[in-house]
PDB file of N, CA and C in Angstrom:
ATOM      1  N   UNK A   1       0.480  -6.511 -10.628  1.00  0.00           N
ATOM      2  CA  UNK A   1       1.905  -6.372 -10.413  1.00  0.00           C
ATOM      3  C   UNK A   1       2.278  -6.564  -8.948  1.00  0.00           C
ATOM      4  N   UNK A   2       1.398  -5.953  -8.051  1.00  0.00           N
ATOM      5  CA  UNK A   2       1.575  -5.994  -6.758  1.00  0.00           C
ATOM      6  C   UNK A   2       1.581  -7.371  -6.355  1.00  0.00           C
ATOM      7  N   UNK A   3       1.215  -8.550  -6.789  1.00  0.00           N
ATOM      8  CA  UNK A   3       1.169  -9.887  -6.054  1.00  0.00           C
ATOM      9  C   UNK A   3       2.527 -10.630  -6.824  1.00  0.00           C
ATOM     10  N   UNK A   4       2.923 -10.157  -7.638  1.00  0.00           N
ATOM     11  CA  UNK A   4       4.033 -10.850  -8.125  1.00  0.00           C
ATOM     12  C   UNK A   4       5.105 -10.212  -7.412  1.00  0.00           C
ATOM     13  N   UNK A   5       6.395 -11.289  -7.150  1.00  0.00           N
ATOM     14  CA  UNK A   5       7.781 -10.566  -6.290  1.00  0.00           C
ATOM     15  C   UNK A   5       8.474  -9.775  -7.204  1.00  0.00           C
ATOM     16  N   UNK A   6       8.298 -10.201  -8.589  1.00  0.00           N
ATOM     17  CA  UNK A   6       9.499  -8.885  -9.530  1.00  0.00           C
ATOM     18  C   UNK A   6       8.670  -7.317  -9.195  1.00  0.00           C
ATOM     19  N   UNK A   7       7.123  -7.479  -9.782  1.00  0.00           N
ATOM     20  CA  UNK A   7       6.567  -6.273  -9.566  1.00  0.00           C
ATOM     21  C   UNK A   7       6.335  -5.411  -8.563  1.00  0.00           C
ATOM     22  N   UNK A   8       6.661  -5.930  -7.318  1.00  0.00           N
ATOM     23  CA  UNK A   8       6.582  -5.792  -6.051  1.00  0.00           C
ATOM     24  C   UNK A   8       7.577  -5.135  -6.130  1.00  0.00           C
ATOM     25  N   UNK A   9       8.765  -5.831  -6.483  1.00  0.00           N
ATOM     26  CA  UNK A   9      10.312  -4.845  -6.512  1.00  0.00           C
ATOM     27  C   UNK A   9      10.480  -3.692  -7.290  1.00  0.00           C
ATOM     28  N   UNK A  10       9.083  -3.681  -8.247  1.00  0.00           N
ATOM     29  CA  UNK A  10       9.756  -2.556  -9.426  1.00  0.00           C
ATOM     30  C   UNK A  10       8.795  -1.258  -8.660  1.00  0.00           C
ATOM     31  N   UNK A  11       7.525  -2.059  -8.249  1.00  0.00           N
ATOM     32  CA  UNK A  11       6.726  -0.735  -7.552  1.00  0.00           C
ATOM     33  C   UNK A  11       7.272   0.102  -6.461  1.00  0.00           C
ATOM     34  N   UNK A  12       7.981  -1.112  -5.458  1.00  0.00           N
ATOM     35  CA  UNK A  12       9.098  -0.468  -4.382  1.00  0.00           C
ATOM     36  C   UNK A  12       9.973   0.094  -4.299  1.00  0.00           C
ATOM     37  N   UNK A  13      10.251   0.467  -6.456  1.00  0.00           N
ATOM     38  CA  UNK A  13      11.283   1.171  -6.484  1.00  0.00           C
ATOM     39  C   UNK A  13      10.933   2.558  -7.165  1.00  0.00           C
ATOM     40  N   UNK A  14      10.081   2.039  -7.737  1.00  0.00           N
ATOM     41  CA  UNK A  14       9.466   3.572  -8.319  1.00  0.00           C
ATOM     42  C   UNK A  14       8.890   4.677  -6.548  1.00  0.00           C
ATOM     43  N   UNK A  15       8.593   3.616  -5.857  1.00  0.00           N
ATOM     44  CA  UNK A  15       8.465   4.584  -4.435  1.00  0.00           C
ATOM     45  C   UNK A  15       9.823   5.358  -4.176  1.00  0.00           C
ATOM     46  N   UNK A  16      10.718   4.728  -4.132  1.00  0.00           N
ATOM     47  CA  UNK A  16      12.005   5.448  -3.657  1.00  0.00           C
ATOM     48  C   UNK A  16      12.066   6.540  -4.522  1.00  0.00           C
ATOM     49  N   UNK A  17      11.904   6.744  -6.039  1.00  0.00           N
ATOM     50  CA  UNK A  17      12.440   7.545  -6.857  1.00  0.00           C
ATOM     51  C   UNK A  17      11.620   8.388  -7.248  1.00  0.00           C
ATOM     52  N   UNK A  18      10.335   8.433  -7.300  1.00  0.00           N
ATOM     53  CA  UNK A  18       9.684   9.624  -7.376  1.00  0.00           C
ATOM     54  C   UNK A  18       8.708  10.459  -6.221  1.00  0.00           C
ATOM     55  N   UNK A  19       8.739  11.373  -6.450  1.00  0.00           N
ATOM     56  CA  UNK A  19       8.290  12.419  -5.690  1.00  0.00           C
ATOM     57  C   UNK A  19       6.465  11.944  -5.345  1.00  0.00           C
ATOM     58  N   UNK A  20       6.224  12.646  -3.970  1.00  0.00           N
ATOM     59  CA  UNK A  20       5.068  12.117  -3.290  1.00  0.00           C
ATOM     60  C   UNK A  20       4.000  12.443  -4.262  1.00  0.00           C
ATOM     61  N   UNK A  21       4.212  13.382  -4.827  1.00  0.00           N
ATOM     62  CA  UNK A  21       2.854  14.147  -5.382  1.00  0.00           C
ATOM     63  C   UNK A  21       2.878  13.195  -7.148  1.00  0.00           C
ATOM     64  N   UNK A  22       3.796  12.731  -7.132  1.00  0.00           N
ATOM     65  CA  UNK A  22       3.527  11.866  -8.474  1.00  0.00           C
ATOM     66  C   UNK A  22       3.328   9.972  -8.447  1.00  0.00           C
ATOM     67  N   UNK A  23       2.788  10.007  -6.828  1.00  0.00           N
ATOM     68  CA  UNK A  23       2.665   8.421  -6.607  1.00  0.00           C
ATOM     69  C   UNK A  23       0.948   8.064  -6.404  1.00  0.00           C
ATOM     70  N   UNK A  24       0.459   8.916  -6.730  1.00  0.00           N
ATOM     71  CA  UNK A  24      -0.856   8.618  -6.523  1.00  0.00           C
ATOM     72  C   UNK A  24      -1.296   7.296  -7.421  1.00  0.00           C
ATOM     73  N   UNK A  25      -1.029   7.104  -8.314  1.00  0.00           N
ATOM     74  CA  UNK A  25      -1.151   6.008  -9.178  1.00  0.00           C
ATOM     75  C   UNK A  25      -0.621   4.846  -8.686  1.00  0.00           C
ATOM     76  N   UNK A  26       0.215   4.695  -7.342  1.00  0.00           N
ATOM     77  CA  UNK A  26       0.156   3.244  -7.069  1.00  0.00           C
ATOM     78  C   UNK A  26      -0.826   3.397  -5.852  1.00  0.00           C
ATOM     79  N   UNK A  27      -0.728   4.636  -4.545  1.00  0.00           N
ATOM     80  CA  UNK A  27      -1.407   4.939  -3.449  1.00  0.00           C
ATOM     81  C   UNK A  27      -2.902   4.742  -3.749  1.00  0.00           C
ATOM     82  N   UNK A  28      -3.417   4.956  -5.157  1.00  0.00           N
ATOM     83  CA  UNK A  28      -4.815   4.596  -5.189  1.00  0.00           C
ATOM     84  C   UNK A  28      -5.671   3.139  -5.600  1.00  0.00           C
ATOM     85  N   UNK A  29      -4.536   2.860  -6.075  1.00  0.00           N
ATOM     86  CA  UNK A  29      -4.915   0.635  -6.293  1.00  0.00           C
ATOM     87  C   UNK A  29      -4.295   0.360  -5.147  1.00  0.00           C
ATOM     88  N   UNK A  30      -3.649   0.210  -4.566  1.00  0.00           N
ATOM     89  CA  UNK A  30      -2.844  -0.023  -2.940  1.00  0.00           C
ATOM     90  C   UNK A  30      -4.152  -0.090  -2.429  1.00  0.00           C
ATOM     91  N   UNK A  31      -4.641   1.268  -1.915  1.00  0.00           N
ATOM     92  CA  UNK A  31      -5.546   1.532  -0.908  1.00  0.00           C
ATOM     93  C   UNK A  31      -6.844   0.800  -1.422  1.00  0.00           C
ATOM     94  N   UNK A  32      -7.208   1.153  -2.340  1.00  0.00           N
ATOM     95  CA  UNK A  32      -8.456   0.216  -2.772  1.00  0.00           C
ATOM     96  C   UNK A  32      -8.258  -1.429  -3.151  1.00  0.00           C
ATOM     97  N   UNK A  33      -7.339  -1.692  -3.442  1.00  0.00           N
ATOM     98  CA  UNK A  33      -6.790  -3.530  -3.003  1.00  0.00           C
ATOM     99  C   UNK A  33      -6.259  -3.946  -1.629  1.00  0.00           C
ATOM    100  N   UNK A  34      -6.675  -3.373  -0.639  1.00  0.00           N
ATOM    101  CA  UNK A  34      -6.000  -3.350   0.879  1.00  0.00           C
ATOM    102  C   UNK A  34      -5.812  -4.529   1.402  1.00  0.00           C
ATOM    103  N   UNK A  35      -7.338  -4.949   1.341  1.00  0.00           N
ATOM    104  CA  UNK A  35      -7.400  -6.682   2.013  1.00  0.00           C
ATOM    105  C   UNK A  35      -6.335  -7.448   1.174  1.00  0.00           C
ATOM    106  N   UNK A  36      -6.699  -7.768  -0.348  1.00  0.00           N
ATOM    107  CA  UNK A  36      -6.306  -8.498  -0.957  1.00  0.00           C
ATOM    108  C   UNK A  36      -4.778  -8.787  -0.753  1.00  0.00           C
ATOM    109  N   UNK A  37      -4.330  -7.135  -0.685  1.00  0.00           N
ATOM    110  CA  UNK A  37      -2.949  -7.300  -1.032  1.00  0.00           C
ATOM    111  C   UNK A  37      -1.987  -7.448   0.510  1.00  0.00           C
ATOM    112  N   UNK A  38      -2.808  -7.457   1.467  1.00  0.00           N
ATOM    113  CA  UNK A  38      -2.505  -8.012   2.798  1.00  0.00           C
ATOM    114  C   UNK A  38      -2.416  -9.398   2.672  1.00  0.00           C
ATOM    115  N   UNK A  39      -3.015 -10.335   2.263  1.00  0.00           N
ATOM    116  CA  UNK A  39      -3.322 -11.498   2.216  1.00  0.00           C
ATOM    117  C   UNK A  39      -2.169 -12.147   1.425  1.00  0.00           C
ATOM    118  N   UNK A  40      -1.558 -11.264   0.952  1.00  0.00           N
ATOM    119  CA  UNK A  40      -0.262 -11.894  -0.223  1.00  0.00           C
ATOM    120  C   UNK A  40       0.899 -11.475   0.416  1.00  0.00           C
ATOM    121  N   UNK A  41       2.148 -12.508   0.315  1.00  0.00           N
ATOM    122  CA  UNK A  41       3.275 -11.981   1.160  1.00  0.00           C
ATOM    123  C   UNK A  41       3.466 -11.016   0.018  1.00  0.00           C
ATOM    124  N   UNK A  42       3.910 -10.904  -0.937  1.00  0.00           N
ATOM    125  CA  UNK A  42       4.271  -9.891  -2.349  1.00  0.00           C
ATOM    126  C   UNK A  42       3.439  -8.142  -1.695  1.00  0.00           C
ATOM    127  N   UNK A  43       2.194  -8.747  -2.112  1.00  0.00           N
ATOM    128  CA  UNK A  43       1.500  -7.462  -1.529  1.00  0.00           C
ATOM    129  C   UNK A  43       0.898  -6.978  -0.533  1.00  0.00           C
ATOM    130  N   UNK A  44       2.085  -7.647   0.957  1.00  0.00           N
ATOM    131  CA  UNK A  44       2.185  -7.188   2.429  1.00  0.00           C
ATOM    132  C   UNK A  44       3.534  -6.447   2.282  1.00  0.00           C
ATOM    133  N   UNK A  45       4.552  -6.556   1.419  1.00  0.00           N
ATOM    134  CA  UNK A  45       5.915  -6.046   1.351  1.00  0.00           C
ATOM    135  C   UNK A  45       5.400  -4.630   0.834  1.00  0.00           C
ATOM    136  N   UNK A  46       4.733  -4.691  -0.116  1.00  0.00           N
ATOM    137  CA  UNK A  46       4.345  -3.243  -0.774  1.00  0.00           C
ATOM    138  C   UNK A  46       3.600  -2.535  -0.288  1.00  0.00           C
ATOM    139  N   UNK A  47       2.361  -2.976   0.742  1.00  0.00           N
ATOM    140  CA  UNK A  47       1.395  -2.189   1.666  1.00  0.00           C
ATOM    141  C   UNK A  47       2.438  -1.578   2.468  1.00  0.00           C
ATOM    142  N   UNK A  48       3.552  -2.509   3.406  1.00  0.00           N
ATOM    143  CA  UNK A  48       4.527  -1.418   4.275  1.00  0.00           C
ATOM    144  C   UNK A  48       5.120  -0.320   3.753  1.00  0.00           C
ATOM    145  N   UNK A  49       5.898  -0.758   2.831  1.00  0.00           N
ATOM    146  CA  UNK A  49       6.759   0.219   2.239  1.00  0.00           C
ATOM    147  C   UNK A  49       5.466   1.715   1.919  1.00  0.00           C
ATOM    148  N   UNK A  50       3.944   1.500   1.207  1.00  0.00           N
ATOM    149  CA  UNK A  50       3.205   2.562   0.859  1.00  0.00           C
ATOM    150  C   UNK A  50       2.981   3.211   1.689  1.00  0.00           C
ATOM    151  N   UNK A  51       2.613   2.588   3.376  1.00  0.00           N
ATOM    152  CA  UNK A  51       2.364   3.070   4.481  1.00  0.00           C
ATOM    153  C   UNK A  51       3.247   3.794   5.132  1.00  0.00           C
ATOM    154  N   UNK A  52       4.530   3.292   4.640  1.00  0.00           N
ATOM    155  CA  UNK A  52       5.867   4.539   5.599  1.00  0.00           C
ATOM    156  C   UNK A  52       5.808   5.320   5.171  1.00  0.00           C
ATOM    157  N   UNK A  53       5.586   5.337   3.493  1.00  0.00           N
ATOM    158  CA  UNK A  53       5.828   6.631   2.751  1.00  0.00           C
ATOM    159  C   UNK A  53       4.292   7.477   2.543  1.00  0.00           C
ATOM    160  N   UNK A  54       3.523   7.211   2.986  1.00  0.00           N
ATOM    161  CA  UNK A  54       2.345   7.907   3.346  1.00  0.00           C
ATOM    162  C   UNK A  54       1.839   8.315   4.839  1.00  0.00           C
ATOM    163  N   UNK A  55       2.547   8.090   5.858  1.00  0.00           N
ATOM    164  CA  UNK A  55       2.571   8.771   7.194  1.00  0.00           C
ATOM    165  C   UNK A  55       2.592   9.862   7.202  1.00  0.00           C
ATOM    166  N   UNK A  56       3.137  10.870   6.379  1.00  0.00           N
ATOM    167  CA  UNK A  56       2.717  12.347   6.775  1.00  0.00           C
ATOM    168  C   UNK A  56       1.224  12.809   5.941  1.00  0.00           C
ATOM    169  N   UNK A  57       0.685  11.685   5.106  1.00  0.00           N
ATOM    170  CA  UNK A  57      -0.473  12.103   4.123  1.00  0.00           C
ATOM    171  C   UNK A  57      -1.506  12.091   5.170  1.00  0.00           C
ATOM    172  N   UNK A  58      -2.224  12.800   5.724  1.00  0.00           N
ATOM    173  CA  UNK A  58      -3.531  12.377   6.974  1.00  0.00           C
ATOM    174  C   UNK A  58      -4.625  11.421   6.068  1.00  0.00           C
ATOM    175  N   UNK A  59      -5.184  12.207   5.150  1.00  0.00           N
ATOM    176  CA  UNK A  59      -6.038  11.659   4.291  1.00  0.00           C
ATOM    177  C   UNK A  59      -5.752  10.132   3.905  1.00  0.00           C
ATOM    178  N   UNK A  60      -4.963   9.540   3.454  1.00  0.00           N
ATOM    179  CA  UNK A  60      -4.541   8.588   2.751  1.00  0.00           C
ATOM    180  C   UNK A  60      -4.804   7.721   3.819  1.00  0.00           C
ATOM    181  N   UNK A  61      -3.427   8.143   5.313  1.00  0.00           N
ATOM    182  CA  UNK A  61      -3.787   7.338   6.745  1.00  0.00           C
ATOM    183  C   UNK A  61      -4.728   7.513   6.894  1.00  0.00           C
ATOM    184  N   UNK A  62      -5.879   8.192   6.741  1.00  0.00           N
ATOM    185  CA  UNK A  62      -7.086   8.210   7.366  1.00  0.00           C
ATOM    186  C   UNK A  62      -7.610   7.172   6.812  1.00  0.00           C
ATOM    187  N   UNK A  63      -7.764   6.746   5.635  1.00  0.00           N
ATOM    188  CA  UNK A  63      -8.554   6.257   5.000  1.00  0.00           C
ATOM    189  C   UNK A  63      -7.738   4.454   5.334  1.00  0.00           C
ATOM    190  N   UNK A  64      -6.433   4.318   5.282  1.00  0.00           N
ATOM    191  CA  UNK A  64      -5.710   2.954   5.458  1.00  0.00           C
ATOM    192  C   UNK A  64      -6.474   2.609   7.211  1.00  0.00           C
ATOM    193  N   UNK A  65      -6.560   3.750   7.963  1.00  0.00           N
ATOM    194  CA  UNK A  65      -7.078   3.497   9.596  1.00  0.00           C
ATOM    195  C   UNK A  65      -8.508   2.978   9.674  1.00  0.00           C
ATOM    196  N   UNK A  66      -9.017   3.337   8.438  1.00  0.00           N
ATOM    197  CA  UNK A  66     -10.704   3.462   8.301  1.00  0.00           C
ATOM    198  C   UNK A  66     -10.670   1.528   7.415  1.00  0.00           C
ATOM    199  N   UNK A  67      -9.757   1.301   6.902  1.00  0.00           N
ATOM    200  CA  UNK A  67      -9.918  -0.268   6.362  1.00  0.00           C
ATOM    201  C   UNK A  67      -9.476  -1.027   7.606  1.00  0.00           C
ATOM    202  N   UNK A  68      -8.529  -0.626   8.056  1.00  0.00           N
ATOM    203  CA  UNK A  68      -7.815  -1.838   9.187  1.00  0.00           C
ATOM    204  C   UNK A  68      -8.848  -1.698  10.398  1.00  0.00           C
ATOM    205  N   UNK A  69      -9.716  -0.820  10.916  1.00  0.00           N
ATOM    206  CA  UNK A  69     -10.218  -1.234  11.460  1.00  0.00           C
ATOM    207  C   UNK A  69     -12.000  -1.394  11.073  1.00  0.00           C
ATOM    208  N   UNK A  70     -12.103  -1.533  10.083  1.00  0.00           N
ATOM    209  CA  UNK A  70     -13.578  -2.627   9.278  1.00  0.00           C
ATOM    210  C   UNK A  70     -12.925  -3.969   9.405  1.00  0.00           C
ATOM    211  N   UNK A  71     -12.090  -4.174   8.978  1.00  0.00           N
ATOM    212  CA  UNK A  71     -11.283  -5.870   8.781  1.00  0.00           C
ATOM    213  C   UNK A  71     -10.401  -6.214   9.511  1.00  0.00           C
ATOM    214  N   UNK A  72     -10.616  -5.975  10.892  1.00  0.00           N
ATOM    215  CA  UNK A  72      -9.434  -5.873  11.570  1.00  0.00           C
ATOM    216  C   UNK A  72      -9.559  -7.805  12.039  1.00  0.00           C
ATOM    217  N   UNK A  73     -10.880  -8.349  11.657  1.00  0.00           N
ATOM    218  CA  UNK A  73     -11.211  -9.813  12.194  1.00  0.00           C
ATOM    219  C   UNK A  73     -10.462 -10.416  11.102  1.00  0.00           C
ATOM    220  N   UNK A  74     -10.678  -9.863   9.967  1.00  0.00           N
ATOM    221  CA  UNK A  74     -10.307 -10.860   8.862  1.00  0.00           C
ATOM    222  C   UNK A  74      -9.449 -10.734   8.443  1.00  0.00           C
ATOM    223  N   UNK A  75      -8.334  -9.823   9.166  1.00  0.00           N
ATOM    224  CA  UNK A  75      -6.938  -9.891   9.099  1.00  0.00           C
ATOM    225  C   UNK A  75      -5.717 -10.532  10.062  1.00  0.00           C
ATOM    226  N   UNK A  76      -6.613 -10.450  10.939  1.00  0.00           N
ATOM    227  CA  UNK A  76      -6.248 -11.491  11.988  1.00  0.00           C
ATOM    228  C   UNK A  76      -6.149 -13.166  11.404  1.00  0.00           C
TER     229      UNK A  76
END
């Protein structure tokens, strides 16, 4: 869903509308599709949007800080 632009829009909207503690189900394919979905404009729109709304999570940032800098060459 994340590489397509409709699904992109529907995931970006289920972010707005539900509560933090009931988004783990996109925060955990997000984070474990990181590269991939960097590599796609579709699923670079949805990595930002997961990342604003996970700035107060340490854990989650910890773990997005712990990919960007393993791949920080091959994201370049």
């Amino acid at each position: 869903m994340a590489f397509n632009l409709n699904g992109t829009h529907v995931l970006q909207k289920v972010l707005l509308c539900l509560k933090m503690e009931n988004l783990d189900f996109i925060f955990r394919p997000v984070i474990e599709n990181f590269i991939d979905l960097s590599m796609d404009q579709n699923g670079l729109c949805l990595i930002k949007k997961v990342v604003a709304k996970i700035k107060d999570k340490e854990d989650l940032m910890e773990e997005v800080g712990i990919i960007l800098t393993e791949n920080a060459v091959s994201l370049v």
